[in-house]
N, C-alpha and C. Protein backbone atom coordinates (compact mmCIF):
# COMPACT_ATOMS: atom_id res chain seq x y z
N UNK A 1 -27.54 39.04 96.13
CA UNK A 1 -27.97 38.41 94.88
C UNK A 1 -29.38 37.86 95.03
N UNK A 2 -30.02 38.22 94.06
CA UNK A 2 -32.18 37.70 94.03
C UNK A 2 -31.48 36.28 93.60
N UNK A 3 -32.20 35.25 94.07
CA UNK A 3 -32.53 34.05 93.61
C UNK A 3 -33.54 34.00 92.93
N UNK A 4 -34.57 35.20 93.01
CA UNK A 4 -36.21 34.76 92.76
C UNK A 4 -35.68 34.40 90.94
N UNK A 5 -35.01 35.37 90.74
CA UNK A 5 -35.00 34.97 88.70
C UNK A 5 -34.00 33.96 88.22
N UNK A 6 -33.09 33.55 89.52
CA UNK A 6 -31.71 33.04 89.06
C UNK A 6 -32.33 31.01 88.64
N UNK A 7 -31.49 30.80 87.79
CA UNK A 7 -31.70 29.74 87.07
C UNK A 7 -31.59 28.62 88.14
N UNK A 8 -32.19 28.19 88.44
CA UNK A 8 -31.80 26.93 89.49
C UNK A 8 -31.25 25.62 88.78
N UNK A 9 -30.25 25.68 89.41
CA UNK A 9 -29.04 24.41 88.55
C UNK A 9 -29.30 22.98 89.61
N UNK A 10 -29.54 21.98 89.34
CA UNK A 10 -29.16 20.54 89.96
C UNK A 10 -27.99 19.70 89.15
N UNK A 11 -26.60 19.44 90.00
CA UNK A 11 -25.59 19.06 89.31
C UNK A 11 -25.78 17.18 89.90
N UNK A 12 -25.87 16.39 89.09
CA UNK A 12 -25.74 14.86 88.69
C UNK A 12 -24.52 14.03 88.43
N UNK A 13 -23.33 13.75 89.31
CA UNK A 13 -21.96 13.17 88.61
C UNK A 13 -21.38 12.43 90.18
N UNK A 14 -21.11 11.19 90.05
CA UNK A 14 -20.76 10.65 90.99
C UNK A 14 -18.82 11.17 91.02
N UNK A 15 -18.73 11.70 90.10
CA UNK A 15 -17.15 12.06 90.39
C UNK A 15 -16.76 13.99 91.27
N UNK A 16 -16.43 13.62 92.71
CA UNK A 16 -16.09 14.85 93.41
C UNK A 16 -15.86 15.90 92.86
N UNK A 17 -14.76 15.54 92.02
CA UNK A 17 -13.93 16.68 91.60
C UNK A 17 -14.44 17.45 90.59
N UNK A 18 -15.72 16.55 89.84
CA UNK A 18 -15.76 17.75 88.33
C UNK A 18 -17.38 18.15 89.58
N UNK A 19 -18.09 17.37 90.47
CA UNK A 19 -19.36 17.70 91.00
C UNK A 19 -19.02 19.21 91.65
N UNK A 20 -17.64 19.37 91.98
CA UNK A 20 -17.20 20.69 92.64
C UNK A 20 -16.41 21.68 91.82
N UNK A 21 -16.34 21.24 90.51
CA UNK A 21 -16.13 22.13 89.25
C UNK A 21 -17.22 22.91 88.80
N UNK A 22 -18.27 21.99 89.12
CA UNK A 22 -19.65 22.48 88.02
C UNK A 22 -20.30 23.63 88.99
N UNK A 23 -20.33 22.74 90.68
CA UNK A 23 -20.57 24.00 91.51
C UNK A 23 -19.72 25.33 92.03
N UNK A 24 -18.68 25.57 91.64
CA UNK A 24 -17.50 26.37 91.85
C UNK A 24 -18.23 27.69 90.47
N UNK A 25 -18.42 27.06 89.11
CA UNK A 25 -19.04 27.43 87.82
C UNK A 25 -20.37 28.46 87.98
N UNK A 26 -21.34 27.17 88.44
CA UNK A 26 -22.33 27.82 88.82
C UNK A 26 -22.63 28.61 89.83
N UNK A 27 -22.04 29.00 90.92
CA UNK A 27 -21.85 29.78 91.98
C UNK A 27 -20.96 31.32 91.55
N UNK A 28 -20.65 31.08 90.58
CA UNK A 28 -19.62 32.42 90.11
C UNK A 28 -20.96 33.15 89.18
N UNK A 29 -21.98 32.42 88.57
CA UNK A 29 -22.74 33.11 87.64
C UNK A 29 -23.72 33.90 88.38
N UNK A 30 -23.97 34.91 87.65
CA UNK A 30 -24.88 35.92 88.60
C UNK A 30 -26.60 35.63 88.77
N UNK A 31 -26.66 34.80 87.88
CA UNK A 31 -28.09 34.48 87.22
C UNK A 31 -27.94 33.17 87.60
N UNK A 32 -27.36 32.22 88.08
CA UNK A 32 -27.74 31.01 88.32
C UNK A 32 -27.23 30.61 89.26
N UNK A 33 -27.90 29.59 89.92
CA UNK A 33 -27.86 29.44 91.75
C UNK A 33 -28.05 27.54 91.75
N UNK A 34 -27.13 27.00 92.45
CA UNK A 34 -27.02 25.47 92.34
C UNK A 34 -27.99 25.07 93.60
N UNK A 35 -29.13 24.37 93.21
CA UNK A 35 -30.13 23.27 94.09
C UNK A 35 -29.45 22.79 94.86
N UNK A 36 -28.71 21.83 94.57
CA UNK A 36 -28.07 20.77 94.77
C UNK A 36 -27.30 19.83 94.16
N UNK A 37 -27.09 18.52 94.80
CA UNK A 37 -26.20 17.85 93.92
C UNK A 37 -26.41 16.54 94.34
N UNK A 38 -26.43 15.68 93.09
CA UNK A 38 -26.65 13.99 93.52
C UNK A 38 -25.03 12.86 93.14
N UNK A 39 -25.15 12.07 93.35
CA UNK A 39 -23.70 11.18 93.23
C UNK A 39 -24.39 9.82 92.60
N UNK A 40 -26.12 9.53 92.81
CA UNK A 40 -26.34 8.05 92.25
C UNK A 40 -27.75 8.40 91.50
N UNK A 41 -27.69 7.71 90.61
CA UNK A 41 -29.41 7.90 90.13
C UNK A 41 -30.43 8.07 91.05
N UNK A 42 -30.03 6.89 91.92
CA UNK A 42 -31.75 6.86 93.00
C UNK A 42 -31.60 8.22 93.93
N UNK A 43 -30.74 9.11 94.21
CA UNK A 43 -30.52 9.72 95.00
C UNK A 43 -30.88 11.01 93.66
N UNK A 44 -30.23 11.12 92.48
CA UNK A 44 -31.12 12.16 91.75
C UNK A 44 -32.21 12.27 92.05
N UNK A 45 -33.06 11.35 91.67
CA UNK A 45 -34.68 10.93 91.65
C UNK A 45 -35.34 12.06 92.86
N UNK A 46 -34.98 11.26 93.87
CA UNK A 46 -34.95 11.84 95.25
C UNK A 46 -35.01 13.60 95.12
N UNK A 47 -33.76 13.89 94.86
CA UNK A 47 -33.79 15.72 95.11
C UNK A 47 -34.29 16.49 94.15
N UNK A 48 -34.30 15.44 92.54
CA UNK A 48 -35.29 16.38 91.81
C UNK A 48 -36.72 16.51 92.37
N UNK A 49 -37.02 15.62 92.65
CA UNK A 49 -39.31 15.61 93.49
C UNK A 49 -38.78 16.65 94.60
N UNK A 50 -38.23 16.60 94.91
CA UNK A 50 -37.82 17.77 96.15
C UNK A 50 -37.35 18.92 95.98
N UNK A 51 -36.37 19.44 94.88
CA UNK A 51 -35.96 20.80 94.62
C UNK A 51 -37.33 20.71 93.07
N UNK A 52 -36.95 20.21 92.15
CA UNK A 52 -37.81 21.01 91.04
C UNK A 52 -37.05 21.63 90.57
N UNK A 53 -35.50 21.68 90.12
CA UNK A 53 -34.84 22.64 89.47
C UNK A 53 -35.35 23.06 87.95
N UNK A 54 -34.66 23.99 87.36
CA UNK A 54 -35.55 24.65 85.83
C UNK A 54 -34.49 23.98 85.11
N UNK A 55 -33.01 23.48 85.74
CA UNK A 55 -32.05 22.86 84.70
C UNK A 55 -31.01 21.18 84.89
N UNK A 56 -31.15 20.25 85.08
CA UNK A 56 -30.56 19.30 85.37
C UNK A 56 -29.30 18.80 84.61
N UNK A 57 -28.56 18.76 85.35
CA UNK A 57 -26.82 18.58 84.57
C UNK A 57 -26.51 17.22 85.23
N UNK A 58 -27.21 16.07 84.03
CA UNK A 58 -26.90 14.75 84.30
C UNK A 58 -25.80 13.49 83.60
N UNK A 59 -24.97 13.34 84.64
CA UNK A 59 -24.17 12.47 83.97
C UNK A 59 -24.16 11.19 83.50
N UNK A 60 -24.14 10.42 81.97
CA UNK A 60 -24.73 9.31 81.62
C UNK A 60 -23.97 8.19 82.34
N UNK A 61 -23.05 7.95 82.73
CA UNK A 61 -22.73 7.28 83.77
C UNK A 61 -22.59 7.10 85.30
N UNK A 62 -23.62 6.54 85.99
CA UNK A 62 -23.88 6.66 87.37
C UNK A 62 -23.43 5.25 88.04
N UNK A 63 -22.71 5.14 89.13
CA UNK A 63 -22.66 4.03 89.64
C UNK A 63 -23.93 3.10 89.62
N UNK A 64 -24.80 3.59 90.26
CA UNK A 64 -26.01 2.54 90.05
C UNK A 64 -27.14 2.53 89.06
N UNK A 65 -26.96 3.37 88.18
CA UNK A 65 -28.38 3.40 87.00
C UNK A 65 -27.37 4.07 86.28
N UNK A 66 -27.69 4.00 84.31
CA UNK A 66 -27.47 4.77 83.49
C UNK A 66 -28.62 5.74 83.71
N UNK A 67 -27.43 7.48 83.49
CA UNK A 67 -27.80 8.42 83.52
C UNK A 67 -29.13 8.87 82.64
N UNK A 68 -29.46 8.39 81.14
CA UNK A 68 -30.64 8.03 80.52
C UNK A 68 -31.47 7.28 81.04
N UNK A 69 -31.38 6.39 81.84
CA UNK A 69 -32.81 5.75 82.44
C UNK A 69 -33.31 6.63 84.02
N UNK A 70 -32.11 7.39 84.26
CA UNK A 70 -32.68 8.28 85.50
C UNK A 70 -33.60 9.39 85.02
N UNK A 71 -33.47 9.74 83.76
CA UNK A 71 -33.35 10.97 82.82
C UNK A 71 -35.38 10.40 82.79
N UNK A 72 -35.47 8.80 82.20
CA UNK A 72 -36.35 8.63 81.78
C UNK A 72 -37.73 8.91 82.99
N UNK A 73 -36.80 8.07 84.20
CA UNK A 73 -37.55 7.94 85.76
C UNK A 73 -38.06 9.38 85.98
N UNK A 74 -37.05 10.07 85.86
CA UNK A 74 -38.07 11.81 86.08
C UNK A 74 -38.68 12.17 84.97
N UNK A 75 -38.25 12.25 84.13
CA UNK A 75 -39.51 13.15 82.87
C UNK A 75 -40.73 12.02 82.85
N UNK A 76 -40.74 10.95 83.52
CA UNK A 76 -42.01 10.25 83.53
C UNK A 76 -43.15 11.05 84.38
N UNK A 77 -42.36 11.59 85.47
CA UNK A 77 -43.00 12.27 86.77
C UNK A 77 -42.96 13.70 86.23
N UNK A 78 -42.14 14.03 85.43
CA UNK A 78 -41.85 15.67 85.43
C UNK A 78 -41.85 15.99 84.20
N UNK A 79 -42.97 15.56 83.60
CA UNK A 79 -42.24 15.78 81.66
C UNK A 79 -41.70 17.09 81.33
N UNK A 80 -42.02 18.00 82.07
CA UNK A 80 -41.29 18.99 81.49
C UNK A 80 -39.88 19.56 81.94
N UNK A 81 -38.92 18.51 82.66
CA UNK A 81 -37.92 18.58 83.08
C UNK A 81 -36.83 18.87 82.29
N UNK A 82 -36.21 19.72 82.10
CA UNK A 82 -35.27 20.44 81.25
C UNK A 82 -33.96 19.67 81.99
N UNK A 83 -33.07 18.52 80.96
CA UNK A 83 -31.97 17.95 81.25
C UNK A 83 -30.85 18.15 80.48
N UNK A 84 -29.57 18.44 80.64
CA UNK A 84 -28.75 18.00 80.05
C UNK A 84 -27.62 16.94 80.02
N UNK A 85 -27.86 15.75 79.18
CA UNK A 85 -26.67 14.89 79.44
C UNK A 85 -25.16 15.13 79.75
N UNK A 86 -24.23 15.04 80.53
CA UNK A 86 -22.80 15.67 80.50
C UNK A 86 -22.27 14.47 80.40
N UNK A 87 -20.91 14.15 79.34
CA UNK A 87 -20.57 12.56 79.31
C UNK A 87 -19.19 12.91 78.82
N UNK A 88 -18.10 12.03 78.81
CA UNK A 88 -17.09 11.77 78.09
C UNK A 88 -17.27 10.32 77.02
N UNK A 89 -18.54 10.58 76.71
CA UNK A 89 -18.78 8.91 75.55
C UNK A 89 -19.19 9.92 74.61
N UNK A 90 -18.52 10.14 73.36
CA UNK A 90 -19.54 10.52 72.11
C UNK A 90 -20.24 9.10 71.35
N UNK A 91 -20.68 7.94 72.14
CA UNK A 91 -21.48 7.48 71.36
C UNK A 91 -22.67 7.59 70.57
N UNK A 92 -22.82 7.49 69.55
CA UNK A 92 -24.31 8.09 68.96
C UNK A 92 -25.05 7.54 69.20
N UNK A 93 -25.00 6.16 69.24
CA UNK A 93 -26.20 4.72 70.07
C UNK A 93 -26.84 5.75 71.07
N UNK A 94 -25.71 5.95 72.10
CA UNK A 94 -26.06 6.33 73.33
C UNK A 94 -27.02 7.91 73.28
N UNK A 95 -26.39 8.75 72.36
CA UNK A 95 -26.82 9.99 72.22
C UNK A 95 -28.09 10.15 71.81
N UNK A 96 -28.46 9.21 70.39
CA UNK A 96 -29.84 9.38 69.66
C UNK A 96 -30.88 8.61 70.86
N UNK A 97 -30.04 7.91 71.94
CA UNK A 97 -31.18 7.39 73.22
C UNK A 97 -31.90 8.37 73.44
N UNK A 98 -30.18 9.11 74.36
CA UNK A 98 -30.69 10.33 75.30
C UNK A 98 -31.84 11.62 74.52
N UNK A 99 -31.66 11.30 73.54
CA UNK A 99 -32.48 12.91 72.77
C UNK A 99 -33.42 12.17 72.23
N UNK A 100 -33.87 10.56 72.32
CA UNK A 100 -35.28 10.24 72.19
C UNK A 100 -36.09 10.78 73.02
N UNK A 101 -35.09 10.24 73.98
CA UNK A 101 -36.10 10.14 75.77
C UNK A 101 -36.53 11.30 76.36
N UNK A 102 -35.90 12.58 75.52
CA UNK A 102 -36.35 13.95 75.95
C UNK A 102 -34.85 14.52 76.57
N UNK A 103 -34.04 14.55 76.34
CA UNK A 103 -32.81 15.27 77.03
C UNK A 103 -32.62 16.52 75.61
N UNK A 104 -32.30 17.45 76.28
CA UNK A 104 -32.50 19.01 75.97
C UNK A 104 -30.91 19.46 75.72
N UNK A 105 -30.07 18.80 75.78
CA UNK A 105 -28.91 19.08 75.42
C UNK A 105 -28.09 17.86 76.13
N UNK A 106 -26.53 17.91 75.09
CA UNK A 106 -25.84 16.30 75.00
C UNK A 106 -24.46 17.69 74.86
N UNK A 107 -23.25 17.42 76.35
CA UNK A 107 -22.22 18.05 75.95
C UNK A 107 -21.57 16.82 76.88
N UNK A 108 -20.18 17.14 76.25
CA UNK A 108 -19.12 16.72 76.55
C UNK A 108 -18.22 17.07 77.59
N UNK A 109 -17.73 16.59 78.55
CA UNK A 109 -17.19 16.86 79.91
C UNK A 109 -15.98 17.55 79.12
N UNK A 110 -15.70 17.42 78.24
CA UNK A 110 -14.23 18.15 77.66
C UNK A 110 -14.25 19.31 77.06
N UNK A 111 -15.59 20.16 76.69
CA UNK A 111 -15.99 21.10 76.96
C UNK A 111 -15.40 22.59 77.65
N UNK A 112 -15.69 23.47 76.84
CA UNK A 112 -15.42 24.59 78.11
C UNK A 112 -15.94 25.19 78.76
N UNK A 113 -15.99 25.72 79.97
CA UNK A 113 -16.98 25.60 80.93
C UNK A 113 -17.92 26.89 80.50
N UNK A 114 -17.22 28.25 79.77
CA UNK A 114 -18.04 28.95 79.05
C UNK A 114 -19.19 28.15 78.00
N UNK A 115 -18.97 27.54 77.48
CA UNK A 115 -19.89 26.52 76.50
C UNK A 115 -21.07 25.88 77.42
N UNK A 116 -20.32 25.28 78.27
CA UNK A 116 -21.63 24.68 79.24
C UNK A 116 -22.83 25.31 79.65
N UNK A 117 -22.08 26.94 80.14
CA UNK A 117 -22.79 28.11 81.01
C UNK A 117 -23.75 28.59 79.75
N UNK A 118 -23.54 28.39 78.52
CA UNK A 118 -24.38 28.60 77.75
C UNK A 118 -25.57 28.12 77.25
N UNK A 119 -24.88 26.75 76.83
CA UNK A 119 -26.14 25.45 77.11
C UNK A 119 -27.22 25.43 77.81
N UNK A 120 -26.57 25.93 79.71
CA UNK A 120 -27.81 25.85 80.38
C UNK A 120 -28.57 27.15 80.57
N UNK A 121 -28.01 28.37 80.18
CA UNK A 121 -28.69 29.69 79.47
C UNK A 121 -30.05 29.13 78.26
N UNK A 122 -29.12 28.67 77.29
CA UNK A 122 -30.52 28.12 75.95
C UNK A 122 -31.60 27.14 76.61
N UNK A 123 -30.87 26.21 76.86
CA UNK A 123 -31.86 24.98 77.75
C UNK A 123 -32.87 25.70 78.56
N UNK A 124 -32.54 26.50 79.86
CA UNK A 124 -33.21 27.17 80.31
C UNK A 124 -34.68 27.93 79.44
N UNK A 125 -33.92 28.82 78.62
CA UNK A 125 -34.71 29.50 77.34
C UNK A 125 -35.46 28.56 76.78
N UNK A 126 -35.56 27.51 77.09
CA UNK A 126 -36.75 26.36 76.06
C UNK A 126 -35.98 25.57 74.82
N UNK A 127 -35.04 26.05 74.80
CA UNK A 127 -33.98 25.61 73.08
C UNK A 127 -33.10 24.83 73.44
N UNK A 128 -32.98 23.45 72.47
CA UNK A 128 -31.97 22.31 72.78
C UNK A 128 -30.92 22.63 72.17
N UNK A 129 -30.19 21.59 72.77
CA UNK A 129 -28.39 22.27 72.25
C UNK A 129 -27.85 21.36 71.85
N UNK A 130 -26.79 20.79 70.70
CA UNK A 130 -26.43 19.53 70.36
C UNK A 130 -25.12 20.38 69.62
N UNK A 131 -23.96 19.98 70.51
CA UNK A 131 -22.69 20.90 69.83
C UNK A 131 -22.62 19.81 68.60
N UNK A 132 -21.65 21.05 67.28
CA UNK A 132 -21.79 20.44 65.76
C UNK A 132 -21.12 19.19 65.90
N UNK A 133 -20.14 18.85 66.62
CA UNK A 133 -19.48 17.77 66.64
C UNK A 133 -20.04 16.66 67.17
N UNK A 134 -20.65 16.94 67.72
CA UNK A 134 -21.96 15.93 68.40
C UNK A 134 -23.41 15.13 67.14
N UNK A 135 -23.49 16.35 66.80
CA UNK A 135 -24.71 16.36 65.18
C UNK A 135 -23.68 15.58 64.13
N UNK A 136 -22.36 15.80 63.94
CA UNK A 136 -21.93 15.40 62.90
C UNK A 136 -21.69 13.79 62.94
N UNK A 137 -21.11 13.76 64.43
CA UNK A 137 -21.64 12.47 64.76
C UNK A 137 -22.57 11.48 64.65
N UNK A 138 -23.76 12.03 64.88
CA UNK A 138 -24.74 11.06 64.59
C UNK A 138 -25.26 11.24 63.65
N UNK A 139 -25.23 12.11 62.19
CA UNK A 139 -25.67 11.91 61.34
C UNK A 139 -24.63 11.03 60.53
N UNK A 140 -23.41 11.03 60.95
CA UNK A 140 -22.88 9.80 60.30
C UNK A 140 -23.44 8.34 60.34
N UNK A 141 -23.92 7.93 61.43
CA UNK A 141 -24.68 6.67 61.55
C UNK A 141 -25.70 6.81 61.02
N UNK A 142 -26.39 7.45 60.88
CA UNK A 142 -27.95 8.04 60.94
C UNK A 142 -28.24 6.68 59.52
N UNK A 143 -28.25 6.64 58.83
CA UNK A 143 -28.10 6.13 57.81
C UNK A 143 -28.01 4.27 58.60
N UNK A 144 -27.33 3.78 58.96
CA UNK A 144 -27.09 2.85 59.35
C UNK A 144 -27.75 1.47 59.90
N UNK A 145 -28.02 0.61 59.71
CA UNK A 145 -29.12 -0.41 60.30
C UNK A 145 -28.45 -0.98 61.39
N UNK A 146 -29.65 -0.56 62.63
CA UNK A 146 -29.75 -0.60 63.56
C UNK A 146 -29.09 -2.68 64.40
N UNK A 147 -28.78 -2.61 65.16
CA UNK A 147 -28.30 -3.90 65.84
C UNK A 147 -29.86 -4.40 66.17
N UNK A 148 -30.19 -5.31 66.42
CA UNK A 148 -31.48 -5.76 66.97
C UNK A 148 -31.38 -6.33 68.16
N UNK A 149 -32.23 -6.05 69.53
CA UNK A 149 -32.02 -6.76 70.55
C UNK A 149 -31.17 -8.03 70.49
N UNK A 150 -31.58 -8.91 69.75
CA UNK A 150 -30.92 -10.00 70.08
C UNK A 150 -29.61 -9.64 69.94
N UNK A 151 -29.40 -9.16 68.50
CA UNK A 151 -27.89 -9.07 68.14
C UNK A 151 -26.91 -8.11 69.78
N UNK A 152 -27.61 -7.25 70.00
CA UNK A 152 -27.06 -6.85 71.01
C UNK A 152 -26.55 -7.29 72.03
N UNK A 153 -27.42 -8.25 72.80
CA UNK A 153 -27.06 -9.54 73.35
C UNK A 153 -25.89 -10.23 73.13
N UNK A 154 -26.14 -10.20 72.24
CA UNK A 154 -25.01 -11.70 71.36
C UNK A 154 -23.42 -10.46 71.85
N UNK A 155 -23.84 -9.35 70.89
CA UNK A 155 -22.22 -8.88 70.93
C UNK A 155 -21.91 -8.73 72.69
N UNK A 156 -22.79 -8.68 73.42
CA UNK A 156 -22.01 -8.07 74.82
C UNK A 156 -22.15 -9.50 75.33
N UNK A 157 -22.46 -10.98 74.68
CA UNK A 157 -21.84 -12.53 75.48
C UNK A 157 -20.13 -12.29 74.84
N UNK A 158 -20.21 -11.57 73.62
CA UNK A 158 -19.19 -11.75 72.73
C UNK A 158 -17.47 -11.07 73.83
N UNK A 159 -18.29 -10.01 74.39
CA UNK A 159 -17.56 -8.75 74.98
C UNK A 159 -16.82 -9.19 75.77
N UNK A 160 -17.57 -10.52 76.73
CA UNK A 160 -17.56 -10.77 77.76
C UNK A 160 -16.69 -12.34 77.95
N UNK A 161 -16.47 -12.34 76.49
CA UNK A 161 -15.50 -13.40 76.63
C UNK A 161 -15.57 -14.79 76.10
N UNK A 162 -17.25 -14.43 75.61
CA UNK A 162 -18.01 -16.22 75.79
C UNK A 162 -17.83 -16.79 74.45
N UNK A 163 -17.40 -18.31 74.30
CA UNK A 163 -17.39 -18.60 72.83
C UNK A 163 -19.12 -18.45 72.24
N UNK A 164 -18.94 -19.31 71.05
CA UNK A 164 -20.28 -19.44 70.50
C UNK A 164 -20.49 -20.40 71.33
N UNK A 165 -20.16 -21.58 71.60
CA UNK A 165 -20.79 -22.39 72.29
C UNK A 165 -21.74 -21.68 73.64
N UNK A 166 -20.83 -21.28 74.19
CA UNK A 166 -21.30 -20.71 75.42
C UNK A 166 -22.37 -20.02 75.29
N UNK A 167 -22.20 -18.82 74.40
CA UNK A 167 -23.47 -17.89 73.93
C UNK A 167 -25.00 -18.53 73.75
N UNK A 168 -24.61 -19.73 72.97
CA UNK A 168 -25.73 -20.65 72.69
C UNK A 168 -26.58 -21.38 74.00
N UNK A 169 -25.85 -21.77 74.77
CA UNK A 169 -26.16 -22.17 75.46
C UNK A 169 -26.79 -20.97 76.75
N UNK A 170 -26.41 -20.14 76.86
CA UNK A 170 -26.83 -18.85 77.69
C UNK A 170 -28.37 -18.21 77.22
N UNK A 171 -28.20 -18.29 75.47
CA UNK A 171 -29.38 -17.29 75.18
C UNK A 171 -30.79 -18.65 74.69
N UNK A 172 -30.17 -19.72 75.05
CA UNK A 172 -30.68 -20.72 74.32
C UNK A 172 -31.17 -20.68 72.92
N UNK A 173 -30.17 -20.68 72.05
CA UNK A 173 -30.36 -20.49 70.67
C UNK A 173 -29.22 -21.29 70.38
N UNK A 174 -29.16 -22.24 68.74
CA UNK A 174 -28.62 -22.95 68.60
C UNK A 174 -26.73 -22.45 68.33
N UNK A 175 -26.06 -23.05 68.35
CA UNK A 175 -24.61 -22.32 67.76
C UNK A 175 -24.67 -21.95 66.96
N UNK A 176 -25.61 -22.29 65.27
CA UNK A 176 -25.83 -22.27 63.87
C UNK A 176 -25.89 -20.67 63.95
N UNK A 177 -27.01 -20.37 64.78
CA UNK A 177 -28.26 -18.94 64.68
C UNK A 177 -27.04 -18.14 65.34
N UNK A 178 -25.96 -18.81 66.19
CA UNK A 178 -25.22 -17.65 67.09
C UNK A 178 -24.23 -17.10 66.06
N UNK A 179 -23.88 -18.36 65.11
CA UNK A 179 -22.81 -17.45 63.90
C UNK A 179 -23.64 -16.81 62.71
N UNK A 180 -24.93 -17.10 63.00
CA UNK A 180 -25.67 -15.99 61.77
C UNK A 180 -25.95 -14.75 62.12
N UNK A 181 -26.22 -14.43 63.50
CA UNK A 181 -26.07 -13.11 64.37
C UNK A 181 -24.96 -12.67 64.49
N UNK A 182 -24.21 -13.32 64.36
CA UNK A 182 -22.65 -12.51 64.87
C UNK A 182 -21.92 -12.15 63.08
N UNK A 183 -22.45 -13.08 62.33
CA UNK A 183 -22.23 -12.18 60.99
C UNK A 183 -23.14 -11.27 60.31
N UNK A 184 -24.09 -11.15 61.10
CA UNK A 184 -25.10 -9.70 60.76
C UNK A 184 -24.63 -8.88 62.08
N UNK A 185 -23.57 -8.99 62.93
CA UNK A 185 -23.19 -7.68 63.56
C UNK A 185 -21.95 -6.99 63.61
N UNK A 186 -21.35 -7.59 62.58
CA UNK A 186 -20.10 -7.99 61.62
C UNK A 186 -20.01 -7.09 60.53
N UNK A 187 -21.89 -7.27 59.60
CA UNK A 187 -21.67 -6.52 58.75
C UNK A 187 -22.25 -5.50 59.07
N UNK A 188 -23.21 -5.07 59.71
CA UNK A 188 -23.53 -3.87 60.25
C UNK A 188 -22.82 -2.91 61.64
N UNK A 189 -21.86 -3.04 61.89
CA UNK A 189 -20.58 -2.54 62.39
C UNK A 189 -19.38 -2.43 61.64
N UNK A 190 -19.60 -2.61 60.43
CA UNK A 190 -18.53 -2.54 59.68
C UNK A 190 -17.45 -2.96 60.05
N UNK A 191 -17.42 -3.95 61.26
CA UNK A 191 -16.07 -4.90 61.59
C UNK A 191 -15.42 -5.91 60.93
N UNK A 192 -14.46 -6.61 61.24
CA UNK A 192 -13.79 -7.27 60.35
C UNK A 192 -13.62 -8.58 61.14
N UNK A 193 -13.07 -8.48 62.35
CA UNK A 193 -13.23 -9.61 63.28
C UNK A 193 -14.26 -9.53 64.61
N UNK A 194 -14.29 -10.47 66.11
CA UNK A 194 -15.06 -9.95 66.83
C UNK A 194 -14.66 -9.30 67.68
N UNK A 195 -13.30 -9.05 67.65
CA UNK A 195 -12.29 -7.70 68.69
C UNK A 195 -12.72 -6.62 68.13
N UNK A 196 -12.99 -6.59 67.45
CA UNK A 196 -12.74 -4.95 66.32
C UNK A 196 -14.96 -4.65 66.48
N UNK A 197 -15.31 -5.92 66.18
CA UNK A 197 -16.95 -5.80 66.41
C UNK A 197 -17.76 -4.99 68.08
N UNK A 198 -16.48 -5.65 68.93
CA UNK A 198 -16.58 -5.44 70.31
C UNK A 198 -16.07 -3.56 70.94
N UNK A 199 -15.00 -3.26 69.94
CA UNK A 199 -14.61 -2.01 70.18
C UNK A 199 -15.32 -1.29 69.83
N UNK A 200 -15.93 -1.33 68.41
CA UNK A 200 -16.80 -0.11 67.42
C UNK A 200 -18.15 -0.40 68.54
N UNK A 201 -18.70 -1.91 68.76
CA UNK A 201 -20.25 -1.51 70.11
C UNK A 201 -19.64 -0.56 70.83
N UNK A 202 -18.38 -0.29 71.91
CA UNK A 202 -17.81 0.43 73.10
C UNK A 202 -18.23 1.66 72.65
N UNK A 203 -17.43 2.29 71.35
CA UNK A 203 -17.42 3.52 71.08
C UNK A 203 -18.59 4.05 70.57
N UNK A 204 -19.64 3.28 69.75
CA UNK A 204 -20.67 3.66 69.52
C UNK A 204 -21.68 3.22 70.61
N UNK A 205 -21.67 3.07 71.81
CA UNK A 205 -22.09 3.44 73.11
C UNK A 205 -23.48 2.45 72.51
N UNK A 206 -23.18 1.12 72.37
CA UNK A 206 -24.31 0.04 71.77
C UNK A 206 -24.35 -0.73 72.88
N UNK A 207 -22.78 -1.21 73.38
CA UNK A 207 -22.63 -1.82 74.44
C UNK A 207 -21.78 -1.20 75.51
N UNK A 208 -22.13 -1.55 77.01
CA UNK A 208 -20.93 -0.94 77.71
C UNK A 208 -19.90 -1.98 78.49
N UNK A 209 -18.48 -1.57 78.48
CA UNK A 209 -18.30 -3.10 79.56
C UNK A 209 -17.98 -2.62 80.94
C-alpha cells in the first residue's frame, strides 16, 4: 500500500476503546493511513507540530483541555489544519463554538463508521460537513439571545449548588443583580425553575458539570 497519496488520519479521544475503533477503521481504508493518536490536549498539540496530518479527529472532551480550545491552540499555529470535532454532546452552544473557531466538520460518536469515513474523505477534499441533524439543531437556536458572560457564570454558581447569597458573594455582585440575572437566564432558556435552567445550559453545551 503507497502512503505517498493516502490521507493521513490523527485520532484525538482519551477513551481506549473507541481510540482503537477509529484506528481498526482507518487501517482497513485503502486511501487512508493513521499518524497517530493522542489521549490529552497537551499531548495533541505535541504530535500535531510533529506529524502535520491532512485530517484531525478531535474529541470535544479531553481530560485536561476542551477539545475546542486544543482545536483553537493548533489552527493558531496551523491555520490550515483540517479538524473534525467527534462528540456525544449535540450541544449547539458548543457546536456554533467549534465551527466559529474553524472546525471542518461536527459528528457524533453515534454515527456510523461508514459516515465518518466519509466526512474525512470531504474534509480532506476542502468541504465541511455538518450532518442535517446537527444543522437542524442549531438553526433551532439560531434565533435565540445569547447568555452573556456574566449570566453564564451565574448559571454554573447555580449548577454547582450555590444559593444567591453565595453567588453574590463569589462574583461580588449584590443578591438584588444575582436575581435579575438569574431571571434573564430563566427567560432566555426558556426554563421554568433553576433545575430545569441548569439542565437546558448541560444540553445546550452553555455549561458543563
Amino acid at each position: 500500500m503507497s502512503t505517498v497519496n493516502s490521507i493521513r488520519v490523527f485520532s484525538v479521544d482519551d477513551h481506549p476503546l473507541l481510540r482503537e475503533g477509529i484506528a481498526t477503521l482507518i487501517k482497513s481504508q485503502p486511501d487512508m493511513v493513521l499518524v497517530s493518536e493522542a489521549a490529552t490536549g497537551r499531548d495533541a498539540i505535541q504530535q500535531f507540530q510533529k506529524h502535520q496530518p491532512d485530517v484531525t479527529l478531535m474529541d470535544l472532551r479531553l481530560p485536561d483541555m476542551n477539545g475546542i480550545d486544543v482545536m483553537i491552540a493548533i489552527r493558531t499555529e496551523f491555520p490550515d489544519a483540517r479538524i473534525i470535532m467527534l462528540t456525544t454532546f449535540e450541544g449547539d452552544v458548543e457546536i456554533q463554538r467549534a465551527l466559529e473557531a474553524g472546525a471542518r466538520g461536527y459528528m457524533l460518536k453515534s454515527m456510523p463508521p461508514k459516515e465518518l469515513l466519509e466526512v474525512i474523505r470531504q474534509v480532506h477534499a476542502g468541504k465541511k460537513r455538518i450532518p442535517p441533524e446537527i444543522a437542524a439543531h442549531i438553526a433551532e437556536h439560531i434565533s435565540d439571545e445569547a447568555l452573556t458572560d456574566r449570566e453564564v457564570e451565574v448559571l454554573r454558581e447555580i449548577a454547582g449548588g450555590n444559593r444567591n447569597r453565595d453567588i453574590a458573594e463569589k462574583l461580588f455582585i449584590t443578591e438584588e443583580t444575582v436575581k435579575v440575572h438569574i431571571k434573564h437566564i430563566m427567560e432566555k432558556l426558556g426554563a421554568s425553575d433553576r433545575t430545569q435552567a441548569v439542565a437546558i445550559g448541560v444540553r445546550r453545551g452553555i455549561i458543563q458539570l
